[in-house]
N, C-alpha and C. Protein backbone atom coordinates (compact mmCIF):
# COMPACT_ATOMS: atom_id res chain seq x y z
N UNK A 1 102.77 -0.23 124.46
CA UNK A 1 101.62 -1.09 124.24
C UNK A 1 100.58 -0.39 123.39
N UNK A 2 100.00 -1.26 122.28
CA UNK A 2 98.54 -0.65 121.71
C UNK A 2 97.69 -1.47 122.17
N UNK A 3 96.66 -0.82 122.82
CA UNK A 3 95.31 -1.36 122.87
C UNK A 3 93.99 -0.68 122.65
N UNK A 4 93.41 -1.65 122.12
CA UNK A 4 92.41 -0.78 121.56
C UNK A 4 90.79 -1.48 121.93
N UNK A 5 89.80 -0.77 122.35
CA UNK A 5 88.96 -0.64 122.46
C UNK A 5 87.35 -0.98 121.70
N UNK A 6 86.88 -1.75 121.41
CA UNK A 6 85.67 -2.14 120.62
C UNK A 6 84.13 -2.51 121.16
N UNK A 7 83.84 -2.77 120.46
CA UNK A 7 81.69 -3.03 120.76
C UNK A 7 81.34 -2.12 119.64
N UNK A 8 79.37 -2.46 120.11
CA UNK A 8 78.56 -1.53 119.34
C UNK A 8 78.71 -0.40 120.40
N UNK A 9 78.23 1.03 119.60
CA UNK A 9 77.84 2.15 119.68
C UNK A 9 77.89 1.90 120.92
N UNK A 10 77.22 2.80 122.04
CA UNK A 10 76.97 2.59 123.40
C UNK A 10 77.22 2.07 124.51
N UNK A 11 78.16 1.13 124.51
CA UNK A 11 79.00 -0.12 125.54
C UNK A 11 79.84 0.46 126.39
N UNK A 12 79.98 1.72 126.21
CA UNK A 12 81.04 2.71 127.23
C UNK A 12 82.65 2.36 126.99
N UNK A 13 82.66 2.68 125.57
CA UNK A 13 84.49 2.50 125.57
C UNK A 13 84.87 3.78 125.93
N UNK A 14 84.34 4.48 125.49
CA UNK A 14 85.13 5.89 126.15
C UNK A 14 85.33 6.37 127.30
N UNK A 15 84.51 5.79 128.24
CA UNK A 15 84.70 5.83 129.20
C UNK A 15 85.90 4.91 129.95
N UNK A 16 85.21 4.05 129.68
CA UNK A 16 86.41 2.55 129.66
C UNK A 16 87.77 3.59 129.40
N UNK A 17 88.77 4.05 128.50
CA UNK A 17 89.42 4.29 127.86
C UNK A 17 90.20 5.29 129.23
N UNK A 18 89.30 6.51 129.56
CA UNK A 18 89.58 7.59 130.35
C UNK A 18 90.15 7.26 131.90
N UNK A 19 89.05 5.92 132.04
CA UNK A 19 89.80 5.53 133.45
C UNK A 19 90.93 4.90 133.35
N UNK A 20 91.43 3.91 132.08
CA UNK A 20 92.74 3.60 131.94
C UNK A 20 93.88 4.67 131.71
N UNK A 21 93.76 5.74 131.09
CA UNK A 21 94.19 6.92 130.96
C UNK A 21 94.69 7.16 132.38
N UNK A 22 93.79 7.67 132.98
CA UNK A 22 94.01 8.29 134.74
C UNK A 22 94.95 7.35 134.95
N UNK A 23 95.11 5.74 135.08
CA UNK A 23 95.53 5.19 136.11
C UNK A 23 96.70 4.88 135.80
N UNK A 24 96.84 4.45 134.40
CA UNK A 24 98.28 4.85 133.58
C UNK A 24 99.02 5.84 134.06
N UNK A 25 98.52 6.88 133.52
CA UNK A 25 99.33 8.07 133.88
C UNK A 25 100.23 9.01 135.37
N UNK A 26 98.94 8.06 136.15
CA UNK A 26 99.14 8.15 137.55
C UNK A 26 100.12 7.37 137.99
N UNK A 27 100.49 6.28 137.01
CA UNK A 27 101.56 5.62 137.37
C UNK A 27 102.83 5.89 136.12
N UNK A 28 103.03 7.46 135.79
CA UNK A 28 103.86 7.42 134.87
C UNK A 28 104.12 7.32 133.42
N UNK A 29 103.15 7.02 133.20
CA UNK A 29 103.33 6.03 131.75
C UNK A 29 102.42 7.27 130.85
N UNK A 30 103.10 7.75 129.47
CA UNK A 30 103.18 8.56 128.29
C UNK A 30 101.79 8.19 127.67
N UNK A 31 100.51 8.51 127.63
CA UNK A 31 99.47 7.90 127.14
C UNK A 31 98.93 8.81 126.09
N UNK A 32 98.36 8.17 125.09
CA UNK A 32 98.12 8.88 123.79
C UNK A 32 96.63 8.05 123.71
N UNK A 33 95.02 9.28 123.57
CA UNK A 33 94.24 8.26 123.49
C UNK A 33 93.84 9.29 121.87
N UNK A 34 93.50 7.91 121.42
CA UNK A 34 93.13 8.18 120.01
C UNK A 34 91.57 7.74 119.56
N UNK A 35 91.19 7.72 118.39
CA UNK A 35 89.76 6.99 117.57
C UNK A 35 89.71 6.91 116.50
N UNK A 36 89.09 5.97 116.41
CA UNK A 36 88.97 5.82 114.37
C UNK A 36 87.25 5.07 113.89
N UNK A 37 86.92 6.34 112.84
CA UNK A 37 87.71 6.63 112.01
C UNK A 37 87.96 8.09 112.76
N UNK A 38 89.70 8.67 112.32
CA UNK A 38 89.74 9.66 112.70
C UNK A 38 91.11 9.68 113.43
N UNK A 39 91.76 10.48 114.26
CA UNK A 39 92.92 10.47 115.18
C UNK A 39 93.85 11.24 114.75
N UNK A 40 93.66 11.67 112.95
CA UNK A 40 94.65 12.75 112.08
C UNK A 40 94.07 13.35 111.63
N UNK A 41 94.66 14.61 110.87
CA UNK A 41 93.78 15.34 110.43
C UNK A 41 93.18 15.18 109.26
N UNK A 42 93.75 14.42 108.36
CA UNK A 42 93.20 13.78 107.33
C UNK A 42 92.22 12.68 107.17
N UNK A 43 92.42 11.30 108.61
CA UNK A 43 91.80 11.04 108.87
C UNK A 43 90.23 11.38 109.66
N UNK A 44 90.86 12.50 110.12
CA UNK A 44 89.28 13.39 110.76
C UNK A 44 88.15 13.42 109.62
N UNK A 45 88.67 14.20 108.58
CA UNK A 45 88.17 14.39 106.87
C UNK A 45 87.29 13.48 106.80
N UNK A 46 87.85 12.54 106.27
CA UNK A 46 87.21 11.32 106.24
C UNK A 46 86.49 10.84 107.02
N UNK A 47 86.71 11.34 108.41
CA UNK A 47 85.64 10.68 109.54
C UNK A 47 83.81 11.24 109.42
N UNK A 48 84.43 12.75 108.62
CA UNK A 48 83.46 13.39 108.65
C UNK A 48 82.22 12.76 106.95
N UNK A 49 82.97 12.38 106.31
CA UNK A 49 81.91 12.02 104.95
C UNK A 49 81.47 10.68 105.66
N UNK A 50 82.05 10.05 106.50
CA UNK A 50 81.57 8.49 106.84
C UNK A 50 80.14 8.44 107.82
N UNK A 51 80.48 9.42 108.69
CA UNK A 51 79.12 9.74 109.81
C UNK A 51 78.52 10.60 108.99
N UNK A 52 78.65 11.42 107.73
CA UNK A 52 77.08 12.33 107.89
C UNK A 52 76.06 11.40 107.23
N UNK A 53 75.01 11.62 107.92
CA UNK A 53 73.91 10.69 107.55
C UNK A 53 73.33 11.23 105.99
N UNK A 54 73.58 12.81 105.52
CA UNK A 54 73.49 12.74 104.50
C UNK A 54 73.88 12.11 103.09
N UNK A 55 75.04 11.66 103.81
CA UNK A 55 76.11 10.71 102.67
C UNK A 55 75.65 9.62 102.27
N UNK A 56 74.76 9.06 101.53
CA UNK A 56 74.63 7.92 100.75
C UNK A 56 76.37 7.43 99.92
N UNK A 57 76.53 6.02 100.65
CA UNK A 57 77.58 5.83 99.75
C UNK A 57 77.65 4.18 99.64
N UNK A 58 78.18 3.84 98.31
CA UNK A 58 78.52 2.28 98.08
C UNK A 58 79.11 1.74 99.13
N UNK A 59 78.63 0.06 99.66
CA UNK A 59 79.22 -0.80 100.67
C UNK A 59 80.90 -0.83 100.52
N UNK A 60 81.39 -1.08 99.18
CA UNK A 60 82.62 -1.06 99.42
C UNK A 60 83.81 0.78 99.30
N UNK A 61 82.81 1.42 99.11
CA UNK A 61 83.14 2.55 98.63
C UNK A 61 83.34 2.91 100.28
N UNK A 62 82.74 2.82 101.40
CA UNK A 62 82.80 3.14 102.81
C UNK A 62 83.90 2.11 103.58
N UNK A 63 83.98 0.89 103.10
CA UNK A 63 85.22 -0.23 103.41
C UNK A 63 86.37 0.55 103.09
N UNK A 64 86.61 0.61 101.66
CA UNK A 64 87.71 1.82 101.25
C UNK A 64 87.62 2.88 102.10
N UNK A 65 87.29 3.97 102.25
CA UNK A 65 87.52 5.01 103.31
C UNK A 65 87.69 4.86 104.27
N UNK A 66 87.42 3.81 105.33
CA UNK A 66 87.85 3.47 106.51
C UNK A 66 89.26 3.06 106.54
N UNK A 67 89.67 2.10 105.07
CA UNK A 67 90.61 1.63 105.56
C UNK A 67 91.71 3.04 104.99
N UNK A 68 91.65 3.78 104.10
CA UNK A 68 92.56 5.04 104.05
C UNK A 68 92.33 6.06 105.13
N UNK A 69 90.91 6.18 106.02
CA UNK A 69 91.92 6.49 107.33
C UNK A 69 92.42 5.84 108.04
N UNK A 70 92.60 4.50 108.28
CA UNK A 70 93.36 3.60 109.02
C UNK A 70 94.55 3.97 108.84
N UNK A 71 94.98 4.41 107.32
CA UNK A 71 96.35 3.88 106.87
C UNK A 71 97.07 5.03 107.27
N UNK A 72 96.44 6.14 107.53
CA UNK A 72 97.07 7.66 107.63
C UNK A 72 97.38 7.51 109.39
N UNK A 73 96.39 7.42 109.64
CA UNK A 73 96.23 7.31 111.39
C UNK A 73 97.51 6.54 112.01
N UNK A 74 97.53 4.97 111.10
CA UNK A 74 98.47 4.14 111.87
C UNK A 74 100.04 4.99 111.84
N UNK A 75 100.17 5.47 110.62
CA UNK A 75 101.72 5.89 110.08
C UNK A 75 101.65 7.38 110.67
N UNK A 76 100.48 8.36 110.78
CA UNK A 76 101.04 9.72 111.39
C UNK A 76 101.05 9.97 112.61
N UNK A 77 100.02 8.56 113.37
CA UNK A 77 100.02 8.95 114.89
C UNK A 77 100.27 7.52 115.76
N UNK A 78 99.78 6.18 115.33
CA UNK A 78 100.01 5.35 116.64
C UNK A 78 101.29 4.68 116.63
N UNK A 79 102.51 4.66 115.17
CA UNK A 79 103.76 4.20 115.24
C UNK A 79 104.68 4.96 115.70
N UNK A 80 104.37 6.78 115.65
CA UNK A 80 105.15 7.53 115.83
C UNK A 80 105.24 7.46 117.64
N UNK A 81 103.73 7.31 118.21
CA UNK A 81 103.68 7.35 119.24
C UNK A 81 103.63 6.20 120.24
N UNK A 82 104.12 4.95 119.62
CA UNK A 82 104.64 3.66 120.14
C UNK A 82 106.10 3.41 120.17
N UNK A 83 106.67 4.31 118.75
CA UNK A 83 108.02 4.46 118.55
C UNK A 83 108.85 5.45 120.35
N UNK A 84 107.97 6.15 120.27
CA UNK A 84 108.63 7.22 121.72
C UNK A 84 107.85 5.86 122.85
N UNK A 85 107.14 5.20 123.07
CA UNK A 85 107.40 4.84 124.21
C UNK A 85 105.72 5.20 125.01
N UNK A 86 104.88 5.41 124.40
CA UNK A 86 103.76 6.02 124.36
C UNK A 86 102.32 4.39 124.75
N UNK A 87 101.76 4.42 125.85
CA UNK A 87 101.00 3.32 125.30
C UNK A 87 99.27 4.19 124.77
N UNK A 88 99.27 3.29 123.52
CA UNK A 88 98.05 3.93 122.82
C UNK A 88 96.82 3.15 122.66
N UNK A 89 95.53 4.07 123.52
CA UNK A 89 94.37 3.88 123.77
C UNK A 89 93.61 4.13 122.62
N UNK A 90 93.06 3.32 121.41
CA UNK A 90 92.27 3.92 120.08
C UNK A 90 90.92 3.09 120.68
N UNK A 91 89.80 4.31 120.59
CA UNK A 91 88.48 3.55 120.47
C UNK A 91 88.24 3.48 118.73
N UNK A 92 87.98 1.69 118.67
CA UNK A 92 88.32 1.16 117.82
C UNK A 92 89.03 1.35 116.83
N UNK A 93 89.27 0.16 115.93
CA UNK A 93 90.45 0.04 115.07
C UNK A 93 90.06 -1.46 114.09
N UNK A 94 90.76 -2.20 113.84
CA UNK A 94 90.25 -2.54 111.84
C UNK A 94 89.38 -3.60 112.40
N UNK A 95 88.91 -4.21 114.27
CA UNK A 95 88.43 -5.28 114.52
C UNK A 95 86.78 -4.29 114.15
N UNK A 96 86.75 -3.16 113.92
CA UNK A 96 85.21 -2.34 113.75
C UNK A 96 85.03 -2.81 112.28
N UNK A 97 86.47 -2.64 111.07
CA UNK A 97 85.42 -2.73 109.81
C UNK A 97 85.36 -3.96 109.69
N UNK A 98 85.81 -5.21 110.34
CA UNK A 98 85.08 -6.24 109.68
C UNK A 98 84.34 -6.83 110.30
N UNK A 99 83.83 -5.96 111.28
CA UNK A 99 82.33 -6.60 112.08
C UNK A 99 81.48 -5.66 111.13
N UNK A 100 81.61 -4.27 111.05
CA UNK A 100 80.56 -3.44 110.76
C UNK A 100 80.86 -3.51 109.01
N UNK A 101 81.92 -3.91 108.03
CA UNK A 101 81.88 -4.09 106.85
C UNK A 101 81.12 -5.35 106.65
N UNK A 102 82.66 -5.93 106.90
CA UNK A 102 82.45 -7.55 106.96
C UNK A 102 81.38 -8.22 106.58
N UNK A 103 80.34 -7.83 108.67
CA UNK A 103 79.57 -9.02 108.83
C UNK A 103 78.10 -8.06 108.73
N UNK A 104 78.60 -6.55 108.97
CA UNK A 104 76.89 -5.82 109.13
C UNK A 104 76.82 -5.45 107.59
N UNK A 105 77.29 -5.29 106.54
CA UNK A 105 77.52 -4.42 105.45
C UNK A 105 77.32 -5.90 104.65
N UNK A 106 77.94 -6.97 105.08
CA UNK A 106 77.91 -8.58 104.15
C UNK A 106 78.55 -8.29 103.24
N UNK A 107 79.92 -7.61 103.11
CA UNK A 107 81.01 -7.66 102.58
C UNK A 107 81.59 -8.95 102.45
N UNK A 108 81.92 -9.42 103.80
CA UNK A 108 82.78 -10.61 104.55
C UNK A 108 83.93 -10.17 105.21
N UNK A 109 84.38 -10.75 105.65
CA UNK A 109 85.21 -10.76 106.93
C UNK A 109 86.79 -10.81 106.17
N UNK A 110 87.08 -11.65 105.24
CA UNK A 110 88.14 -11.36 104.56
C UNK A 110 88.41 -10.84 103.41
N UNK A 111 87.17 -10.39 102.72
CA UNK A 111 87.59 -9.07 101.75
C UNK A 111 87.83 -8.11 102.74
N UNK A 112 87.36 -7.82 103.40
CA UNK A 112 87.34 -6.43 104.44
C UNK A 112 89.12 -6.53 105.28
N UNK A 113 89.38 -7.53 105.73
CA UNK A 113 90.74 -7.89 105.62
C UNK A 113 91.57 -7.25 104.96
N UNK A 114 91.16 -8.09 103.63
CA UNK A 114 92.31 -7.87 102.63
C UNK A 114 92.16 -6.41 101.77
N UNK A 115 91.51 -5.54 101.95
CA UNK A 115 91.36 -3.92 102.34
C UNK A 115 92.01 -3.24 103.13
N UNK A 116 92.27 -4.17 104.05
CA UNK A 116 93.06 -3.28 105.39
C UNK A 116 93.89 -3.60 105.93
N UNK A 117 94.26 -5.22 105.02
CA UNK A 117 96.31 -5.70 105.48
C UNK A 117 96.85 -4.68 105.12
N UNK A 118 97.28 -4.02 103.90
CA UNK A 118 98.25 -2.92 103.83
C UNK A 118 98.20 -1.90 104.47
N UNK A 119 96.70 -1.64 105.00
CA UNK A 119 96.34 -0.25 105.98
C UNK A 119 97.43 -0.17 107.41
N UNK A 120 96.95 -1.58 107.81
CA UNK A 120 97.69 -1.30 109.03
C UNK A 120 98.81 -2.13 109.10
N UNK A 121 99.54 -2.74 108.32
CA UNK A 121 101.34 -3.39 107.91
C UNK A 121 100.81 -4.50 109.06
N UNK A 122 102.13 -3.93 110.06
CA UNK A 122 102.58 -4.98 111.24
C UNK A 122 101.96 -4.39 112.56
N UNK A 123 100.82 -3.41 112.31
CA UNK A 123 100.45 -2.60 113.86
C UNK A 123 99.47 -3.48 114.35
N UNK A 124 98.96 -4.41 115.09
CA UNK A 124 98.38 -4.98 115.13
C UNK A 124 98.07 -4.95 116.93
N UNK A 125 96.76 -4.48 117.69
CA UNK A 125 97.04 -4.20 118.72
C UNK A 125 97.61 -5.38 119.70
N UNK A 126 98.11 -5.12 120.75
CA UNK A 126 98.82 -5.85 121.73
C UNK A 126 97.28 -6.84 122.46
N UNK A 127 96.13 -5.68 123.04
CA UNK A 127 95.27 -6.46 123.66
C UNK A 127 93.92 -5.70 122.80
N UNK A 128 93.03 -6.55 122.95
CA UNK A 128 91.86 -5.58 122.56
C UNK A 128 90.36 -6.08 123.61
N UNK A 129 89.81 -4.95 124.00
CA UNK A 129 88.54 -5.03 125.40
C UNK A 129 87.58 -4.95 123.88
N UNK A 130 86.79 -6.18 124.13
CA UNK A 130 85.33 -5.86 123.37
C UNK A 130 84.64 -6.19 124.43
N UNK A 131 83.44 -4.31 124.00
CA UNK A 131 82.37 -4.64 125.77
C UNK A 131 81.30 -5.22 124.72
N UNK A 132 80.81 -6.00 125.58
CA UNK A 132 79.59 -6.45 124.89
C UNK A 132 78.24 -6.30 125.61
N UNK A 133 77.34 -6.04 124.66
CA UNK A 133 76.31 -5.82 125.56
C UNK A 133 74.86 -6.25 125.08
N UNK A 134 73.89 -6.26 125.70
CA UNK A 134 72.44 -6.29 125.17
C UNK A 134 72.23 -5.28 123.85
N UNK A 135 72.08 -6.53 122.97
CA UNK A 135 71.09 -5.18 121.88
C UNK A 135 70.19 -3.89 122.45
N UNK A 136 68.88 -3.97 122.89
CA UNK A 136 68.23 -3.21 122.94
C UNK A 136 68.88 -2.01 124.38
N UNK A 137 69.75 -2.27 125.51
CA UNK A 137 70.57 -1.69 125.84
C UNK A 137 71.50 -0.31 125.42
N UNK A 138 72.01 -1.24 124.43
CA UNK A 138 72.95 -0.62 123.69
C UNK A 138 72.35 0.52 122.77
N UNK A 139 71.22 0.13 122.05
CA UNK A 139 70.40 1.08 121.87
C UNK A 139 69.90 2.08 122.52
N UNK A 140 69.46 2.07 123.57
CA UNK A 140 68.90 2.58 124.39
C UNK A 140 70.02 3.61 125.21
N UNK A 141 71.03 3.67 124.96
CA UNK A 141 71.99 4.57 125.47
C UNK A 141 72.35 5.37 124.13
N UNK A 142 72.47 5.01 123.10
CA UNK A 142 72.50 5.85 121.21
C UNK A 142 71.88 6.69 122.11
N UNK A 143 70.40 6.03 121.68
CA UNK A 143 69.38 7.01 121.66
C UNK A 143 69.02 8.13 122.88
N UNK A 144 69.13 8.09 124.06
CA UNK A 144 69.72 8.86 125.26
C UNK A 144 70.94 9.74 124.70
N UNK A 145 71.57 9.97 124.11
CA UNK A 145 72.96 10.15 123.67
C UNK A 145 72.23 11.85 122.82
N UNK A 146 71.29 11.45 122.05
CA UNK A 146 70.99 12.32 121.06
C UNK A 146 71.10 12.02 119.63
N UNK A 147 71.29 13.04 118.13
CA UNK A 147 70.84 12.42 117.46
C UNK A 147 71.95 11.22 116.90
N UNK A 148 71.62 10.45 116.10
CA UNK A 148 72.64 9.48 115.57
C UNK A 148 73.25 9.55 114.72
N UNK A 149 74.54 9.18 113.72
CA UNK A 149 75.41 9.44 112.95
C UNK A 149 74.66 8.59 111.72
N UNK A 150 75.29 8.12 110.96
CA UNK A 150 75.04 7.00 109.78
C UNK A 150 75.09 5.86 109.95
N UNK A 151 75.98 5.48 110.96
CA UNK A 151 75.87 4.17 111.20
C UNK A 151 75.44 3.62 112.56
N UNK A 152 75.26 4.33 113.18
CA UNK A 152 74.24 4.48 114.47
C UNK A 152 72.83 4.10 113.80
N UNK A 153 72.23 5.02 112.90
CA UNK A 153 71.10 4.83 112.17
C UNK A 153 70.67 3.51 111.10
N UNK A 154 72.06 2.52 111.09
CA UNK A 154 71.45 1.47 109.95
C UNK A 154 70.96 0.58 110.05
N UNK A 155 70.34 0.26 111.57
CA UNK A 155 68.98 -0.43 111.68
C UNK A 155 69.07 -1.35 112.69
N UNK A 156 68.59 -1.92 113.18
CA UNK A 156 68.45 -3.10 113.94
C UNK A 156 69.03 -4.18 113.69
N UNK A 157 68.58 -4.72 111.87
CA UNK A 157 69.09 -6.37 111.59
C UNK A 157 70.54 -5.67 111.73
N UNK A 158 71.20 -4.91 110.89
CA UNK A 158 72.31 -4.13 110.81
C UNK A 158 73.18 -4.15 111.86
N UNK A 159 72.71 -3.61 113.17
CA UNK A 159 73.49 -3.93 114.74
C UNK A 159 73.45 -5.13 114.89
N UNK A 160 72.45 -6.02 114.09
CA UNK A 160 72.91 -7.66 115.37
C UNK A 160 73.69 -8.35 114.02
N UNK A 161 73.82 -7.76 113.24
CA UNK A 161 75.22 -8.77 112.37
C UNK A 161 75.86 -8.41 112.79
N UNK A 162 76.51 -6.86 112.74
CA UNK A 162 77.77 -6.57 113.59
C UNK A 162 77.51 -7.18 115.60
N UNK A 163 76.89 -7.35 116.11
CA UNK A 163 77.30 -7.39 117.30
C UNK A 163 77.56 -9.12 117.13
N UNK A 164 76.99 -10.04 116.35
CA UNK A 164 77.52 -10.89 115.50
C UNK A 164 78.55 -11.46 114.86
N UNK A 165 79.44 -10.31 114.32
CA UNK A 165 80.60 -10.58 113.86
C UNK A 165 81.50 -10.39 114.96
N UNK A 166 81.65 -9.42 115.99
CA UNK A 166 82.13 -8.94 117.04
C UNK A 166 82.53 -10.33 117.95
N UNK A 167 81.46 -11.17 118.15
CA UNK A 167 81.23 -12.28 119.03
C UNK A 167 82.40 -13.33 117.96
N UNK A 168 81.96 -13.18 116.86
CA UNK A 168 82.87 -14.30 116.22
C UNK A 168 84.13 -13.96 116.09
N UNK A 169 84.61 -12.79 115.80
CA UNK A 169 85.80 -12.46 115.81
C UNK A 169 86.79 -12.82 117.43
N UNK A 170 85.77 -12.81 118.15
CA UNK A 170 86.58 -12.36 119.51
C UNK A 170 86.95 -14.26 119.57
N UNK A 171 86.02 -15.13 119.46
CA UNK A 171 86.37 -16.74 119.00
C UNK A 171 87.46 -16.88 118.22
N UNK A 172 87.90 -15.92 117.04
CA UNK A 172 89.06 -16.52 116.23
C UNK A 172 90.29 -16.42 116.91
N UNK A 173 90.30 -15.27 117.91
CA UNK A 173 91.00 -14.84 118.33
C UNK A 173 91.06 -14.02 119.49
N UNK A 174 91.08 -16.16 121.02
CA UNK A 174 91.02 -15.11 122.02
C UNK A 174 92.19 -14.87 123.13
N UNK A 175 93.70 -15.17 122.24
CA UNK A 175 94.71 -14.52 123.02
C UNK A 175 94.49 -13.49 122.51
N UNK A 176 94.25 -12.41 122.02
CA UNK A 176 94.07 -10.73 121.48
C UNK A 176 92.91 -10.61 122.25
N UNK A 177 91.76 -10.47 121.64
CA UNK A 177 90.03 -10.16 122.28
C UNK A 177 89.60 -10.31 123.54
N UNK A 178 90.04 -9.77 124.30
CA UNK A 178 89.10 -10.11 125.97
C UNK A 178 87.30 -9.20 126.20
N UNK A 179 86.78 -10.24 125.87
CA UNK A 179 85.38 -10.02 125.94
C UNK A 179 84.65 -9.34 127.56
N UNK A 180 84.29 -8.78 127.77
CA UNK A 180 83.83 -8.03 128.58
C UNK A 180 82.37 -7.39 128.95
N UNK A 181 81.68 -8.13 129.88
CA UNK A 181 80.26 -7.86 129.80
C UNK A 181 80.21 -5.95 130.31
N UNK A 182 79.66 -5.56 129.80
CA UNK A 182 79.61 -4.04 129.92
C UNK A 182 78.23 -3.68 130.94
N UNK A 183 78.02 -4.56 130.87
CA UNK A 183 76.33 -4.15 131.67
C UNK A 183 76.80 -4.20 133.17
N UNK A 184 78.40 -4.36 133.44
CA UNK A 184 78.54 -4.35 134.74
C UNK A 184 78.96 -2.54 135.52
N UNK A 185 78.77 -2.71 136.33
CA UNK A 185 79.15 -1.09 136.73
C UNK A 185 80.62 -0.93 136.15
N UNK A 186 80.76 0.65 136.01
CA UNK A 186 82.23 0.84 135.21
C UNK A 186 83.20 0.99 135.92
N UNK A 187 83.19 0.75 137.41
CA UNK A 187 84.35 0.51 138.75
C UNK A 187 84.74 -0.61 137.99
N UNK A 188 83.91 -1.70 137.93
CA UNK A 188 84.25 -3.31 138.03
C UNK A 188 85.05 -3.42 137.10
N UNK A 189 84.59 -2.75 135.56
CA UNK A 189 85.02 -2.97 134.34
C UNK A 189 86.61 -2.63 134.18
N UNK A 190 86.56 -1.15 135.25
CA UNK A 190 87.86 -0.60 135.19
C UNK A 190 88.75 -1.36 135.85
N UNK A 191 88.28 -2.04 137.11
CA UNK A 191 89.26 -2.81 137.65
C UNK A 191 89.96 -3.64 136.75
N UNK A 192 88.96 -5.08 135.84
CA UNK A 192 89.06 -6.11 135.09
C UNK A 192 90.34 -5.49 134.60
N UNK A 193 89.79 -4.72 133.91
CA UNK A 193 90.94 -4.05 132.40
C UNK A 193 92.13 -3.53 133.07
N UNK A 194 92.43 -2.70 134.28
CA UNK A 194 93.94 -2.65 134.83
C UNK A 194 94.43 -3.65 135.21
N UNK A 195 93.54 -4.90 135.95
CA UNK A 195 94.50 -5.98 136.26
C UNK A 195 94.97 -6.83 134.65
N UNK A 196 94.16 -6.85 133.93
CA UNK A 196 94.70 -7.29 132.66
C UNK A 196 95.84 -6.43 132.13
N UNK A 197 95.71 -5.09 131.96
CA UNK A 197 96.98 -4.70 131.53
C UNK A 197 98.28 -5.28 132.16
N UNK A 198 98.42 -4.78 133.62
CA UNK A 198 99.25 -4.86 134.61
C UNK A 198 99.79 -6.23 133.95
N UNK A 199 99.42 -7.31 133.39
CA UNK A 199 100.15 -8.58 132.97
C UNK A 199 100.41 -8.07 131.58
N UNK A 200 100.13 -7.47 130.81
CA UNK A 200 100.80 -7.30 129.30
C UNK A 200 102.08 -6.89 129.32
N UNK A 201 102.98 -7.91 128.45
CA UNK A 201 104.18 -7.05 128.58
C UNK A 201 104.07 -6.29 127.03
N UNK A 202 105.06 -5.34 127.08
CA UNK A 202 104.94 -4.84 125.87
C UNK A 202 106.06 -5.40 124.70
N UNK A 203 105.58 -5.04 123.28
CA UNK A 203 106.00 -5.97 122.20
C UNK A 203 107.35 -4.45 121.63
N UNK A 204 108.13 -5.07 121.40
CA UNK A 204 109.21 -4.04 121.01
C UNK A 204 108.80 -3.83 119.63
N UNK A 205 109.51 -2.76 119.10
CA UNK A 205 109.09 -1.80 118.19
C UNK A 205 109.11 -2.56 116.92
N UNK A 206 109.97 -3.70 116.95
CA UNK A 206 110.59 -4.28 115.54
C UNK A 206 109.39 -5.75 115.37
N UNK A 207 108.47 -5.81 116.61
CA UNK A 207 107.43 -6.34 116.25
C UNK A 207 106.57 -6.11 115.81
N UNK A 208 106.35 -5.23 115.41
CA UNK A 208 105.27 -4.51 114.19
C UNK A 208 105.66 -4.36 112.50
């Protein structure tokens, strides 16, 4: 199984992620948790010019780099490790660039797409948890957090297009997207998300 993980900044996927980890594993099962941008080492590279806040760079010039680490990530680490039998936990994956290209950047939703069909072929995750949460919340845990990256820092209107596109995306598509209020304690959340797995069956290899 791939599933992968989404929201703004602060919504607690990583956490989210760790307790599925434990409970997986506790029951056996080969778990690989990953992130993007990032998860290879090439993709790391790249993770690193995208967050430094020193980096001034063109809207589509940052669409492009996301989606060439997508493309490295999918082929050096989440097919190899779906191929063995592996289920893979990525905090986020291509449902981030076209909320945060897409809809926060005003790219659109299907140029940003059509950037990142070839990135990721046929990998397409099995389920995906978007936590959703209060704007000023969500903020309010960044900033608790310490300092912010580049895109942590691009503003307010900036977070509510993407938490915007996030909401619409999860509408186009909600056999994939299970929306998830995050403002609930992270017992509850963890429960939600194992009893949802526990029904996924998994998609054989030649479905990708």
């Amino acid at each position: 199984m791939f599933i992968t993980f989404e929201g703004a900044d602060g919504v607690g996927k990583t956490t989210q992620m760790e307790l599925l980890r434990e409970r997986l594993e506790a029951q056996g099962q080969e778990v690989l948790l990953t992130r993007e941008p990032g998860g290879s080492p090439i993709a790391e590279k790249i993770r690193g010019l995208l967050l430094d806040r020193e980096n001034d760079m063109d809207d589509m010039t940052e669409a492009y780099l996301y989606a060439a680490a997508r493309a490295d990530h999918v082929r050096r680490v989440i097919l190899p490790a779906l191929a063995r039998g592996c289920v893979v936990l990525c905090d986020r994956y291509v449902d981030s660039s076209l909320a945060y290209q897409g809809f926060g950047r005003e790219i659109g939703a299907q140029a940003v797409w059509e950037i990142n069909r070839q990135a990721v072929g046929r990998c397409m995750p099995d389920r995906t948890y978007l936590m959703a949460l209060g704007r000023q919340e969500a903020e309010r845990r960044v900033r608790a957090r310490g300092e912010m990256d580049r895109m942590e820092s691009a503003g307010r209107a900036f977070a509510q297009r993407v938490d915007e596109g996030f909401a619409l995306l999860a509408q186009r598509a909600p056999e994939r997207i299970m929306v998830l209020d995050a403002a609930q304690p992270k017992e509850v959340l963890a429960r939600l998300i194992a009893e949802d797995v526990a029904k996924l069956k998994t998609c054989p290899p030649d479905g990708r």
